[in-house]
Protein backbone atom coordinates (compact mmCIF):
# COMPACT_ATOMS: atom_id res chain seq x y z
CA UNK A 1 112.49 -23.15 96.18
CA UNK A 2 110.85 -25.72 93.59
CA UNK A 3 113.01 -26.76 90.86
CA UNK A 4 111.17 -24.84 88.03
CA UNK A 5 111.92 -21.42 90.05
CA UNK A 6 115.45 -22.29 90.02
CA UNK A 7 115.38 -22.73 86.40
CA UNK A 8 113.68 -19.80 86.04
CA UNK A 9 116.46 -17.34 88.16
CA UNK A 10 118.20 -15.94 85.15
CA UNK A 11 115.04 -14.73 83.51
CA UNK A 12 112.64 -14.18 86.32
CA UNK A 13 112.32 -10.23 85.41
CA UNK A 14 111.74 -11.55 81.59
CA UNK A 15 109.41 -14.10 82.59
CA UNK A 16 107.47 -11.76 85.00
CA UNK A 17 107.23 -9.27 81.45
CA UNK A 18 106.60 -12.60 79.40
CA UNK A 19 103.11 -13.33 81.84
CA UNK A 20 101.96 -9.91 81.66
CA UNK A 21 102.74 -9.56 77.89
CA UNK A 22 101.09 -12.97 77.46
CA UNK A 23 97.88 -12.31 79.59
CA UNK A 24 97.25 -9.14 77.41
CA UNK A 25 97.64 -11.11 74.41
CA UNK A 26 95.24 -13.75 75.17
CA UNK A 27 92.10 -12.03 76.48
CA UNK A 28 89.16 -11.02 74.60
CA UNK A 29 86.39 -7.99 74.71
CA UNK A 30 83.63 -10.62 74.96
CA UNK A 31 82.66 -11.68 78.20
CA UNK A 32 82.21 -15.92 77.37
CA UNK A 33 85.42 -15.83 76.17
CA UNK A 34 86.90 -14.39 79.07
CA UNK A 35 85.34 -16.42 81.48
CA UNK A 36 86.90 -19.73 79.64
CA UNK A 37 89.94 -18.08 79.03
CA UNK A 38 90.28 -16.88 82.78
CA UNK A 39 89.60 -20.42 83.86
CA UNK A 40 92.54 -21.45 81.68
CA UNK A 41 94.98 -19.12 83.08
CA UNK A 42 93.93 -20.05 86.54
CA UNK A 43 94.61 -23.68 85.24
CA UNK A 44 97.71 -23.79 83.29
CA UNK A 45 100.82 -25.74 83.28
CA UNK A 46 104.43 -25.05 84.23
CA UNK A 47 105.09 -22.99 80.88
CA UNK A 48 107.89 -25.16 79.86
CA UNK A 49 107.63 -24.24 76.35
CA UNK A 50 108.18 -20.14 77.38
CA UNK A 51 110.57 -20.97 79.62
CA UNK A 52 112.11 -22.55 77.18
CA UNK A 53 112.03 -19.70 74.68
CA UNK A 54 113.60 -16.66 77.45
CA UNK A 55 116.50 -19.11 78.19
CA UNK A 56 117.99 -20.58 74.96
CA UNK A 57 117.20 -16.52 73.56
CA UNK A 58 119.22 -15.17 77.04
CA UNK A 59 121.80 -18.29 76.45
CA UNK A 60 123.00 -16.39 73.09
CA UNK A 61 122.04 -12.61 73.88
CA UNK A 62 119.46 -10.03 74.87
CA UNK A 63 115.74 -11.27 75.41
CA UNK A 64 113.89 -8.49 73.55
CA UNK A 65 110.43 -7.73 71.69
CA UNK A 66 110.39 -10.59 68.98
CA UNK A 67 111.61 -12.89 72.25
CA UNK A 68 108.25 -11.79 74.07
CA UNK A 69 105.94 -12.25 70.61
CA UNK A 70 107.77 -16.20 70.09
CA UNK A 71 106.91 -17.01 73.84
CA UNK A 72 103.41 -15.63 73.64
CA UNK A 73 102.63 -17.32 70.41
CA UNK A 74 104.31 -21.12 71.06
CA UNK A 75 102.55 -20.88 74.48
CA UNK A 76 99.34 -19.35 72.55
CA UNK A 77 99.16 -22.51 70.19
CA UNK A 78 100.62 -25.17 72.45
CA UNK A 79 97.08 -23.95 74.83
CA UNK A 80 95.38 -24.32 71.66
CA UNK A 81 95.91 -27.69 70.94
CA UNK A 82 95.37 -28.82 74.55
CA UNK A 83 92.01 -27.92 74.44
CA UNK A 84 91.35 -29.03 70.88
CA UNK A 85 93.00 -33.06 71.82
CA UNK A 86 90.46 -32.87 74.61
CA UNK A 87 88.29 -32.68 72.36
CA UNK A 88 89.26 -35.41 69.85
CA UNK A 89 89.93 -37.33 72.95
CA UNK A 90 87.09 -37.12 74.99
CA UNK A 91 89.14 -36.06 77.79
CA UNK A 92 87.11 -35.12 81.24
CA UNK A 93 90.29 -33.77 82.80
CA UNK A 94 93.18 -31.55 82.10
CA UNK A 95 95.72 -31.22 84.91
CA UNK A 96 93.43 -32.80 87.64
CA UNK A 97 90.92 -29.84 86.60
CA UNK A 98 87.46 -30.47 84.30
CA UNK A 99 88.49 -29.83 80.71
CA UNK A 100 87.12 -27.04 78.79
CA UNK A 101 85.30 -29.58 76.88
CA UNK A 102 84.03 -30.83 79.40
CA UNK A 103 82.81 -27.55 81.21
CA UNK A 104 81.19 -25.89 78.35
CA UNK A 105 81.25 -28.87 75.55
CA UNK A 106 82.65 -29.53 72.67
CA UNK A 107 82.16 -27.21 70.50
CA UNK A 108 82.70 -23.98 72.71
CA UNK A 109 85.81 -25.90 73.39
CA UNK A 110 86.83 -26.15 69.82
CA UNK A 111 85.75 -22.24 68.82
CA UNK A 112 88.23 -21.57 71.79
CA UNK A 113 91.16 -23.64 70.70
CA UNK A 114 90.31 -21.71 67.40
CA UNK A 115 90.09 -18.14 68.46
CA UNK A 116 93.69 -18.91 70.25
CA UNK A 117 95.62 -20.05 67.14
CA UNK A 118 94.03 -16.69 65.35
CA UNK A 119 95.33 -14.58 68.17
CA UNK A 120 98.69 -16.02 67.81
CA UNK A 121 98.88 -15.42 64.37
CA UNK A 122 97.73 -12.17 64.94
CA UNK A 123 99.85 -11.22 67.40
CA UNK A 124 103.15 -12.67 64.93
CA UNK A 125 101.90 -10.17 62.02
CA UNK A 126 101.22 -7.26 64.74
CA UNK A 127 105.32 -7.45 65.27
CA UNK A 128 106.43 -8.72 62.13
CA UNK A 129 107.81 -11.67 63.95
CA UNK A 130 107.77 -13.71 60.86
CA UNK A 131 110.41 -15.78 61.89
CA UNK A 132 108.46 -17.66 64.84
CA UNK A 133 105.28 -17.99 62.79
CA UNK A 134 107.23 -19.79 60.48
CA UNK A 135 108.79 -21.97 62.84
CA UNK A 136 105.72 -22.52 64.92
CA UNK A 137 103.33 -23.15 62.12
CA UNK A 138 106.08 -26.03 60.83
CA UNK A 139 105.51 -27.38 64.06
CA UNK A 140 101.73 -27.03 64.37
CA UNK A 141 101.74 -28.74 60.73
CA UNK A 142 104.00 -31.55 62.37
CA UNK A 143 101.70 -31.83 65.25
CA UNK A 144 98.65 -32.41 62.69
CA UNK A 145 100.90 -34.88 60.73
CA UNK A 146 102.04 -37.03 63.62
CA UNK A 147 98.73 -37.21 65.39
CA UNK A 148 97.41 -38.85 62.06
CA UNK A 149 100.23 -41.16 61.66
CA UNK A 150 99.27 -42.05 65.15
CA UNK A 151 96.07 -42.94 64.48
CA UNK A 152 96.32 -44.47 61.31
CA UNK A 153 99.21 -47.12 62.64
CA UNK A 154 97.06 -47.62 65.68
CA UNK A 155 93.85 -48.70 64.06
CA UNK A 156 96.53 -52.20 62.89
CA UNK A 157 98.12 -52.28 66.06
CA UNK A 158 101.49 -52.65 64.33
CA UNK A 159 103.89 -49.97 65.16
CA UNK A 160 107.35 -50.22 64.74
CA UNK A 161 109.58 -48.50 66.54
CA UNK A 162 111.00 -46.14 63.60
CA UNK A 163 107.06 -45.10 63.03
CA UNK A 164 106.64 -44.77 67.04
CA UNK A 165 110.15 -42.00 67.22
CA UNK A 166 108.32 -40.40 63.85
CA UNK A 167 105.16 -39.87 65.05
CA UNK A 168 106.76 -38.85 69.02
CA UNK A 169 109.49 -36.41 66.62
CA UNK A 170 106.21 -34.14 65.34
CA UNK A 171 103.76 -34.91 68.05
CA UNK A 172 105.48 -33.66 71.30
CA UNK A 173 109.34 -32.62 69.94
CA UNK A 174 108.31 -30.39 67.06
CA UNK A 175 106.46 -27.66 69.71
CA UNK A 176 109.84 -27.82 72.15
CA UNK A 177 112.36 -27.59 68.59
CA UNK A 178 110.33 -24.46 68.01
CA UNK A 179 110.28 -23.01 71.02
CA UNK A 180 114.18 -23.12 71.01
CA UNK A 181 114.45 -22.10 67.79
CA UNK A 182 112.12 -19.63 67.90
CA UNK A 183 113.99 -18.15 70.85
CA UNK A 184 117.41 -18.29 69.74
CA UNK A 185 116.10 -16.80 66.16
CA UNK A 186 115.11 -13.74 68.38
CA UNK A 187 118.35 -12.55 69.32
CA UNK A 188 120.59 -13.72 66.17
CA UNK A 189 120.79 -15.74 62.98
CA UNK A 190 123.70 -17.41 63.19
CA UNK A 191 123.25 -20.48 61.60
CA UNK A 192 125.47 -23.43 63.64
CA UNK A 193 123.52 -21.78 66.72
CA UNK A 194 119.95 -21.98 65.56
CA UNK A 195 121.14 -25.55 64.21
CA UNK A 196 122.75 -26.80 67.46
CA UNK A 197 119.76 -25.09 69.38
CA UNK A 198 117.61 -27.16 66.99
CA UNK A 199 119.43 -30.49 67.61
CA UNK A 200 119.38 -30.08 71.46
CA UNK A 201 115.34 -29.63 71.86
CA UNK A 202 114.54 -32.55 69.65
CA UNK A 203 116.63 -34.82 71.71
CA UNK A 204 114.98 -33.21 74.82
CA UNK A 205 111.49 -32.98 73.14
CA UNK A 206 111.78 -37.45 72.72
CA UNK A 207 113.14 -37.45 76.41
CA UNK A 208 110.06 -35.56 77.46
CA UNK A 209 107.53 -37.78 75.42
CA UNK A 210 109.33 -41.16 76.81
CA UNK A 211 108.90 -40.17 80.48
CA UNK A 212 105.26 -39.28 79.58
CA UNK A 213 105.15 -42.97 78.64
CA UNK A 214 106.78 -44.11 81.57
CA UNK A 215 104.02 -43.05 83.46
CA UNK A 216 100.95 -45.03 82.44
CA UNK A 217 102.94 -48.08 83.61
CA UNK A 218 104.03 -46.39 86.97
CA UNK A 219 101.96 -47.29 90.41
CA UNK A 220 100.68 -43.99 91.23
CA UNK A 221 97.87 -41.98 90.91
CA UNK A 222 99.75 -38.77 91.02
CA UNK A 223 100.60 -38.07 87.98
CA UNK A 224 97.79 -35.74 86.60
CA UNK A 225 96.05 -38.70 84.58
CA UNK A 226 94.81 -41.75 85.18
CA UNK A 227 96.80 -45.13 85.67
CA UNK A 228 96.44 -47.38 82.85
CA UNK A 229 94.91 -44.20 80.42
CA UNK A 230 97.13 -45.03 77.54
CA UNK A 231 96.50 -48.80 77.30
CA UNK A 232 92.47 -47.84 78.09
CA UNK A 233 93.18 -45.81 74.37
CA UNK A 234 95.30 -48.30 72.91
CA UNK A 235 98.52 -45.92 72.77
CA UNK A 236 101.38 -47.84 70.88
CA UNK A 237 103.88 -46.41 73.27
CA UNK A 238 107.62 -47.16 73.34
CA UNK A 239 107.27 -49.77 76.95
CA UNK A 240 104.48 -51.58 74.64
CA UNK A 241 106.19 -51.64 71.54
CA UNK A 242 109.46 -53.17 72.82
CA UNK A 243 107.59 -55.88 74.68
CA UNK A 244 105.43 -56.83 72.02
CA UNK A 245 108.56 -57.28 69.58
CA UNK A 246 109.88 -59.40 72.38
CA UNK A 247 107.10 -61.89 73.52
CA UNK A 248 106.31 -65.03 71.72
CA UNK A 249 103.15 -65.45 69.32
CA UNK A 250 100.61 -66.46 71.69
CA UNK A 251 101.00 -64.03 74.13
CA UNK A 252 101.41 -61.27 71.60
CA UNK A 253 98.30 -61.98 70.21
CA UNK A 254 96.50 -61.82 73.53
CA UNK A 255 97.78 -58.57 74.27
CA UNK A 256 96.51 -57.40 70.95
CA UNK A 257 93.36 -58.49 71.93
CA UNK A 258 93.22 -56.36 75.06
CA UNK A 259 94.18 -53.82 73.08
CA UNK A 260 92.10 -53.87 70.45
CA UNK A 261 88.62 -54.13 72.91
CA UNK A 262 86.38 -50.55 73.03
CA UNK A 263 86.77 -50.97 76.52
CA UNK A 264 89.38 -52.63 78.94
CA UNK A 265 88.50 -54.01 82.65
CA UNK A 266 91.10 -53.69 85.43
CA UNK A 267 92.11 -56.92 85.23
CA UNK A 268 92.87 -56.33 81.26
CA UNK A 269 94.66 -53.58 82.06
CA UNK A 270 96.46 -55.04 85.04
CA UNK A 271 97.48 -57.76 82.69
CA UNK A 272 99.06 -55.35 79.95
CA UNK A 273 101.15 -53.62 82.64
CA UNK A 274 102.21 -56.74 83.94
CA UNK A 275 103.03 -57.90 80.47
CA UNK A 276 105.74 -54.76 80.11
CA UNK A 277 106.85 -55.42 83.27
CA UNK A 278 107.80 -58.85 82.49
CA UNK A 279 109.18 -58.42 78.67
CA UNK A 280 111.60 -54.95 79.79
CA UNK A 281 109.93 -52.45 77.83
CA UNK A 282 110.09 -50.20 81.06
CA UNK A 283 113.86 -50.77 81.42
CA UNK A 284 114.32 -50.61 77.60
CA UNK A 285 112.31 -47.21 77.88
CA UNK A 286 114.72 -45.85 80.13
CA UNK A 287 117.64 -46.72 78.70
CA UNK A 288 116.70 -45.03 75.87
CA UNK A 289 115.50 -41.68 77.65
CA UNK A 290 118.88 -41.74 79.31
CA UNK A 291 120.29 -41.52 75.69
CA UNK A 292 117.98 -39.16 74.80
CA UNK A 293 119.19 -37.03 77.82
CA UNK A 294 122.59 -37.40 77.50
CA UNK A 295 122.40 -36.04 73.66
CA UNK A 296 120.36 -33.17 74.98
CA UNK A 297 123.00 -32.19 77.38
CA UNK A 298 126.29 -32.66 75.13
CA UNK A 299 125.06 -30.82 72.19
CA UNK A 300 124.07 -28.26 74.92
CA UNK A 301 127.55 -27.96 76.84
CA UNK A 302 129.52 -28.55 74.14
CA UNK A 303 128.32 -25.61 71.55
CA UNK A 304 127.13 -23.17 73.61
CA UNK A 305 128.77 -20.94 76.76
CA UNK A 306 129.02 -21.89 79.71
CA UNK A 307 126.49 -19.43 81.97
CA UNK A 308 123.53 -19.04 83.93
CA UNK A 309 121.04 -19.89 81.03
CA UNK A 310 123.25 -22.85 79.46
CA UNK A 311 123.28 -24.07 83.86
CA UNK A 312 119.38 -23.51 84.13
CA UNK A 313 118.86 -25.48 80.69
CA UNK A 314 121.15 -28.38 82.27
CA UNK A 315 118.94 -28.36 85.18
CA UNK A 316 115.79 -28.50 82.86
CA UNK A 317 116.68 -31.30 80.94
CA UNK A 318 117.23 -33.28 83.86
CA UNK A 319 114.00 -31.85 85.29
CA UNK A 320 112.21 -33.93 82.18
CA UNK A 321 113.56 -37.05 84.13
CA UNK A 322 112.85 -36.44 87.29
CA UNK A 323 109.48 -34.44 87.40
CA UNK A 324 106.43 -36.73 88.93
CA UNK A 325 103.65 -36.02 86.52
């Protein structure tokens, strides 16, 4: 039994509902948009973010309707913006699979990235789940926000570390705070719970974002992305950052230069690893996803009860650690 399915045993009849209820939601009378959307569903990810809806709702009652419409509509929009950054990014492959941009182009992609965030709209004013499409249009706004932030510090190749945890905060966190919140808002509205539940995904949504950064400078080819595709972008990433406020002048300014070329040899990027290597940004990195982790789980243990969900949650957050890609 994989990890995920373990995580999944106290809401494997809801998450079997969930996939049906989420299939039905998605799909389309016209046949082009079926056929993409097919190839996505054949494609997708681990569902992390509905997962993470169905447990932290089951952690503080009974997964019902509204639970089903939040988990449809984060998973709805977080689809949506994959295949809209593969867009903006150029991006040939999506977990070891051609992109939808790059199948059927760019702007097929984009219409479909489109006609998702209408459905999950839709679906939120079908059930009058007005909670979740607050919550999940905050975080789609945050996404926007950070993603700009991103590019605008990148273009200077300056990024401190405060503007680095702001931009990570609405880029990657805000989809995982809403999915909890979202969740937990579906079974009751007490305040310290939503709050705590709130607290305990952005400290998990950070952890998740740092181990995504971890990667690029990891020697494998496993991963679902290729080695060295962050410095090939010029991503300002947390390993970077550290080692560049850590290395003297000269060498600073040749890794800027690296950076700041359209396109990087092997050697250039072999040289930027290296660099990290050398100046602890991968040891900094994880001593701060450790922190990350450990803030995750106390907030967890500490406010909520102790039962199957709250043990599955446990065994996600130290999932984001240890997964391989």
């Amino acid at each position: 039994m994989s990890t995920l399915d373990i995580i999944k045993k106290p809401i494997i009849s809801e998450y079997k509902e969930f996939k049906l209820f989420f299939k039905s939601s998605m799909l389309s009378n016209r046949k082009l948009i079926n056929v993409v959307l097919t190839y996505i569903l054949k494609n997708k990810g681990k569902e992390l973010r509905p997962i993470l809806v169905l447990l932290c709702a089951k952690l503080n009652g009974e997964i019902n309707e509204k639970t089903f419409v939040s988990a449809a509509l984060v998973e709805l929009l977080h689809t949506a913006s994959l295949v809209h950054d593969d867009v903006v990014d150029n991006s040939q492959l999506r977990r070891s699979v051609f992109s939808i941009k790059a199948l059927w182009q760019s702007k097929l992609a984009v219409l479909v990235g489109d006609y998702l965030l209408a459905k999950g709209l839709l679906i939120s004013v079908k059930y009058k789940s007005y909670d979740s499409l607050e919550v999940v249009s905050e975080a789609v706004q945050k996404m926007a926000e950070g993603e700009l932030l991103q590019i605008e510090k990148a273009r200077r190749l300056n990024i401190k570390e405060k503007d680095y945890f702001e931009i990570i905060e609405n880029k990657t966190a805000s989809l995982l705070v809403a999915s909890a919140v979202s969740g937990v808002k579906s079974v009751t509205d007490n305040p310290v719970k939503i709050q705590k539940m709130r607290e305990f995904a952005l400290n998990l949504g950070i952890a998740f974002q740092l181990k995504d950064d971890l990667f690029d400078y990891e020697k494998t080819d496993s991963i679902g992305k290729p080695n060295g595709n962050d410095i090939q972008e010029s991503k300002m990433t947390l390993p970077l950052i550290y080692s560049l406020n850590n290395s003297d002048k000269a060498l600073k300014n040749r890794v800027k230069r690296i950076l700041s070329k359209k396109i990087k040899t092997k050697n250039n990027i072999d040289f930027v690893h290296n660099f990290v290597s050398t100046h602890g940004g991968l040891e900094y990195t994880k001593q701060v996803l450790n922190s990350y982790i450990s803030n995750s789980k106390q907030i967890l243990n500490t406010y909520f009860e102790d039962n199957e969900s709250r043990k599955s949650l446990n065994i996600l957050v130290d999932y984001v650690v240890l997964r391989n890609k």
